[in-house]
C-alpha atoms as a PDB file:
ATOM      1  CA  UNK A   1       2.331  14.918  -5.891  1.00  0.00           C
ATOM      2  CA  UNK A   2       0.662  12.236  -7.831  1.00  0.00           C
ATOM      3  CA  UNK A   3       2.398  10.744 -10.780  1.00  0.00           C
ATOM      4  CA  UNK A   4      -0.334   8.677 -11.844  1.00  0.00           C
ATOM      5  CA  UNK A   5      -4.238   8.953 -12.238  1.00  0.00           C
ATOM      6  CA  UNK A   6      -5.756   8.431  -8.604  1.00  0.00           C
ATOM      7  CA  UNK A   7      -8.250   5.811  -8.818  1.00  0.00           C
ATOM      8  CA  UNK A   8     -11.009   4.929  -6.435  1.00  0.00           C
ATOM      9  CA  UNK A   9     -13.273   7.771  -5.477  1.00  0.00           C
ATOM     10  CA  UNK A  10     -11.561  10.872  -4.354  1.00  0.00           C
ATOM     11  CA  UNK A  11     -12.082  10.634  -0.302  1.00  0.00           C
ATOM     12  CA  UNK A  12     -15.625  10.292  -1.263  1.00  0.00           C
ATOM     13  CA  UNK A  13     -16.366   6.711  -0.420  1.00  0.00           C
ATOM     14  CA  UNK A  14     -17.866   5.614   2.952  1.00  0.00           C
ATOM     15  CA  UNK A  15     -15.090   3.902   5.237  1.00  0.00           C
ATOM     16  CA  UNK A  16     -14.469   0.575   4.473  1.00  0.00           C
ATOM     17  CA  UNK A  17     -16.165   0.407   1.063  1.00  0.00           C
ATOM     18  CA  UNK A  18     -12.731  -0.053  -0.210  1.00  0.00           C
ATOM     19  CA  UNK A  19      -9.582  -2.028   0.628  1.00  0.00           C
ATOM     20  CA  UNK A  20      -5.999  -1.627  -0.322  1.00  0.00           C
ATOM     21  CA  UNK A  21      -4.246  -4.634  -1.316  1.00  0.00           C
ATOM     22  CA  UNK A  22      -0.285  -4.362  -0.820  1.00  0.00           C
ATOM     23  CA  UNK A  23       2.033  -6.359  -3.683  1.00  0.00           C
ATOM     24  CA  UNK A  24       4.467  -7.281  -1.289  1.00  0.00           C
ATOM     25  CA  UNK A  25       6.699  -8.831  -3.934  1.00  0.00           C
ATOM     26  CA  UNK A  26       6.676  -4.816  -5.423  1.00  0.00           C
ATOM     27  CA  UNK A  27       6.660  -2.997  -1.981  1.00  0.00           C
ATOM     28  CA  UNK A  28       9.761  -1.104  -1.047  1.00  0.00           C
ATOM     29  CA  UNK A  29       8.389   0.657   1.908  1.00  0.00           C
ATOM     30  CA  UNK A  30       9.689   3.947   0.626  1.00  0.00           C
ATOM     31  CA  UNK A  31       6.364   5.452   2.703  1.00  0.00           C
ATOM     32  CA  UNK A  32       5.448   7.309  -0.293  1.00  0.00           C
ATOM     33  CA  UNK A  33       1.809   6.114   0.696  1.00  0.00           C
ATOM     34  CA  UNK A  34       2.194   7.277   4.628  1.00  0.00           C
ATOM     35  CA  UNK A  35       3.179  10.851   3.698  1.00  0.00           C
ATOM     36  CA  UNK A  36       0.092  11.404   1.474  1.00  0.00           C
ATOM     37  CA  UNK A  37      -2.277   9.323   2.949  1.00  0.00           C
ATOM     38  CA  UNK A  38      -5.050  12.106   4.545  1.00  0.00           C
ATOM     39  CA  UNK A  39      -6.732   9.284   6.684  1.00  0.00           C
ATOM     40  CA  UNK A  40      -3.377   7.939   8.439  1.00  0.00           C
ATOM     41  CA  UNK A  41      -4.130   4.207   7.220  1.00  0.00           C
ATOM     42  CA  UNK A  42      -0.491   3.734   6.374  1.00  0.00           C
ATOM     43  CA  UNK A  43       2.459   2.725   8.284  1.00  0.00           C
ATOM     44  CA  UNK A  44       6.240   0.844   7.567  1.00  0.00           C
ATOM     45  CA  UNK A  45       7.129  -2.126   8.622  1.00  0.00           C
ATOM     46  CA  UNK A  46       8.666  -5.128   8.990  1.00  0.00           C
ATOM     47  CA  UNK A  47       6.890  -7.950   5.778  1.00  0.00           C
ATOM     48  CA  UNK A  48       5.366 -10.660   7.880  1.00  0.00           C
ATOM     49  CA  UNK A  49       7.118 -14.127   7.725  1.00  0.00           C
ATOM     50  CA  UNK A  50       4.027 -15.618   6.170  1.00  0.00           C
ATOM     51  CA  UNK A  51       4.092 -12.783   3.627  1.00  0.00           C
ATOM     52  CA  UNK A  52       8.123 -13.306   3.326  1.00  0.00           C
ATOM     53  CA  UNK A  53       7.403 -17.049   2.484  1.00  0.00           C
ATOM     54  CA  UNK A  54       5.050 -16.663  -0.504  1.00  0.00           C
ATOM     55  CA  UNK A  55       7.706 -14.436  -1.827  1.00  0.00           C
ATOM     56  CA  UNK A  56       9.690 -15.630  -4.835  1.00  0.00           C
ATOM     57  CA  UNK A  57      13.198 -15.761  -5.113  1.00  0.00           C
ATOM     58  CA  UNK A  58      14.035 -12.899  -6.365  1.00  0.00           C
ATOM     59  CA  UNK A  59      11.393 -10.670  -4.327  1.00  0.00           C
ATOM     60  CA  UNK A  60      12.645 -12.193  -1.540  1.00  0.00           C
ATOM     61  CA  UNK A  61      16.146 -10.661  -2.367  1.00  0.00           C
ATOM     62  CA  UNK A  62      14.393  -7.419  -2.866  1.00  0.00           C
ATOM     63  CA  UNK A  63      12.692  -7.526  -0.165  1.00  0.00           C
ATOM     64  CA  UNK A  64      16.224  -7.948   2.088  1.00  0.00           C
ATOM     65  CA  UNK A  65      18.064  -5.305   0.074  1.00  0.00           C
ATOM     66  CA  UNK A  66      15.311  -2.890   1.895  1.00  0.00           C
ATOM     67  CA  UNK A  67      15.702  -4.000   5.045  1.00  0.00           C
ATOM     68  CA  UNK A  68      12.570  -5.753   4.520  1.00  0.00           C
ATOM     69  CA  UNK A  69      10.060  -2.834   4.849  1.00  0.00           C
ATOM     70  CA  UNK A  70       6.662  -2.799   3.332  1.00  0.00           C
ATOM     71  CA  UNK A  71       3.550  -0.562   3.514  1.00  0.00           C
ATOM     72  CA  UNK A  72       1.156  -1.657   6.362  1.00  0.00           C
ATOM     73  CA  UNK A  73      -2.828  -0.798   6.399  1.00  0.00           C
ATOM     74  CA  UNK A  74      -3.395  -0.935  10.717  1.00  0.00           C
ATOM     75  CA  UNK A  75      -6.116   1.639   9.885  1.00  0.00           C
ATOM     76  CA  UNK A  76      -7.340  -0.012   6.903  1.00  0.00           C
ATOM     77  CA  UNK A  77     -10.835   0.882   8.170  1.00  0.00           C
ATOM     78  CA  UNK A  78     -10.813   4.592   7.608  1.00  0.00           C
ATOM     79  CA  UNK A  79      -9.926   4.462   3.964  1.00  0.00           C
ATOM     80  CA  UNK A  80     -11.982   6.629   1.716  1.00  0.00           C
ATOM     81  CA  UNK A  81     -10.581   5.714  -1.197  1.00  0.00           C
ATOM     82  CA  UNK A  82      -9.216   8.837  -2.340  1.00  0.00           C
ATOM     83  CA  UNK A  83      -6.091   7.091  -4.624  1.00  0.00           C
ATOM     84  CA  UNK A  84      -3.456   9.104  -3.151  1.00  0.00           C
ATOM     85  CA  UNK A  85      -1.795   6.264  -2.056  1.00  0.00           C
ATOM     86  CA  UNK A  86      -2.309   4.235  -5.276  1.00  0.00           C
ATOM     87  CA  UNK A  87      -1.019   7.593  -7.793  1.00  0.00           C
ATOM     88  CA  UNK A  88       2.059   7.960  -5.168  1.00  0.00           C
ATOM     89  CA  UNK A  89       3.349   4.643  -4.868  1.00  0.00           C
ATOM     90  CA  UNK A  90       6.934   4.280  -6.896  1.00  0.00           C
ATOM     91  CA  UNK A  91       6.872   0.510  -7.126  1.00  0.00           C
ATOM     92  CA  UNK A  92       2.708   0.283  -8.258  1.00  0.00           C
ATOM     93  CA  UNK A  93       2.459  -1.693  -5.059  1.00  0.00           C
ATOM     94  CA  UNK A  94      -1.151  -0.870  -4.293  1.00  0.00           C
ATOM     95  CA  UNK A  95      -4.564  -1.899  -5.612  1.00  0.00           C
ATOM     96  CA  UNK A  96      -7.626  -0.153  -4.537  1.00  0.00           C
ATOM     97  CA  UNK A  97     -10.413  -2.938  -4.500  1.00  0.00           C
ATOM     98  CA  UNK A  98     -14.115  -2.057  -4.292  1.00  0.00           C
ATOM     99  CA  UNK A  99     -15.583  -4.313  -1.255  1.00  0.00           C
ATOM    100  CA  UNK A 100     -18.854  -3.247  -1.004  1.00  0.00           C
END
């Protein structure tokens, strides 16, 4: 259930015309976003070690304390913007950005 106002525009926007930018420094990868997700565009993994780099010190801690998990967007292509993802999210991890 969302806790938060769903931004974007409710699974009405055309594929693509919005992307989903991951705070990795805030990113748990609790998978709040792959259970609610309608368009399967989530999935947990394992943070990069490019991403893991640009962390700070004390997101990189964070980050190890959960096994260091984060959302990933594979199917980043069928989003549709509906802001499940963004109202579900327990860490405010995820941005919806207009790209179009």
């Amino acid at each position: 259930m969302a806790k938060r106002p769903r931004p974007g525009e409710n699974c009405n926007a055309a594929p693509g015309a919005y992307t989903i930018v991951v705070d990795r420094a805030r990113c748990e990868g609790k998978a709040d976003c792959v259970r609610v997700c309608p368009y399967n565009v989530f999935e947990i993994g394992t943070i990069s070690d490019d991403d893991f780099a640009r962390l700070g010190f004390f997101a990189k801690l964070k980050s190890r304390a959960h096994g260091k998990k984060t959302a990933l967007t594979p199917r980043l292509s069928a989003c549709q913007a509906c802001g499940l993802c963004v109202a579900a999210c327990p860490e405010d991890a995820l941005t919806l950005v207009k790209t179009q």
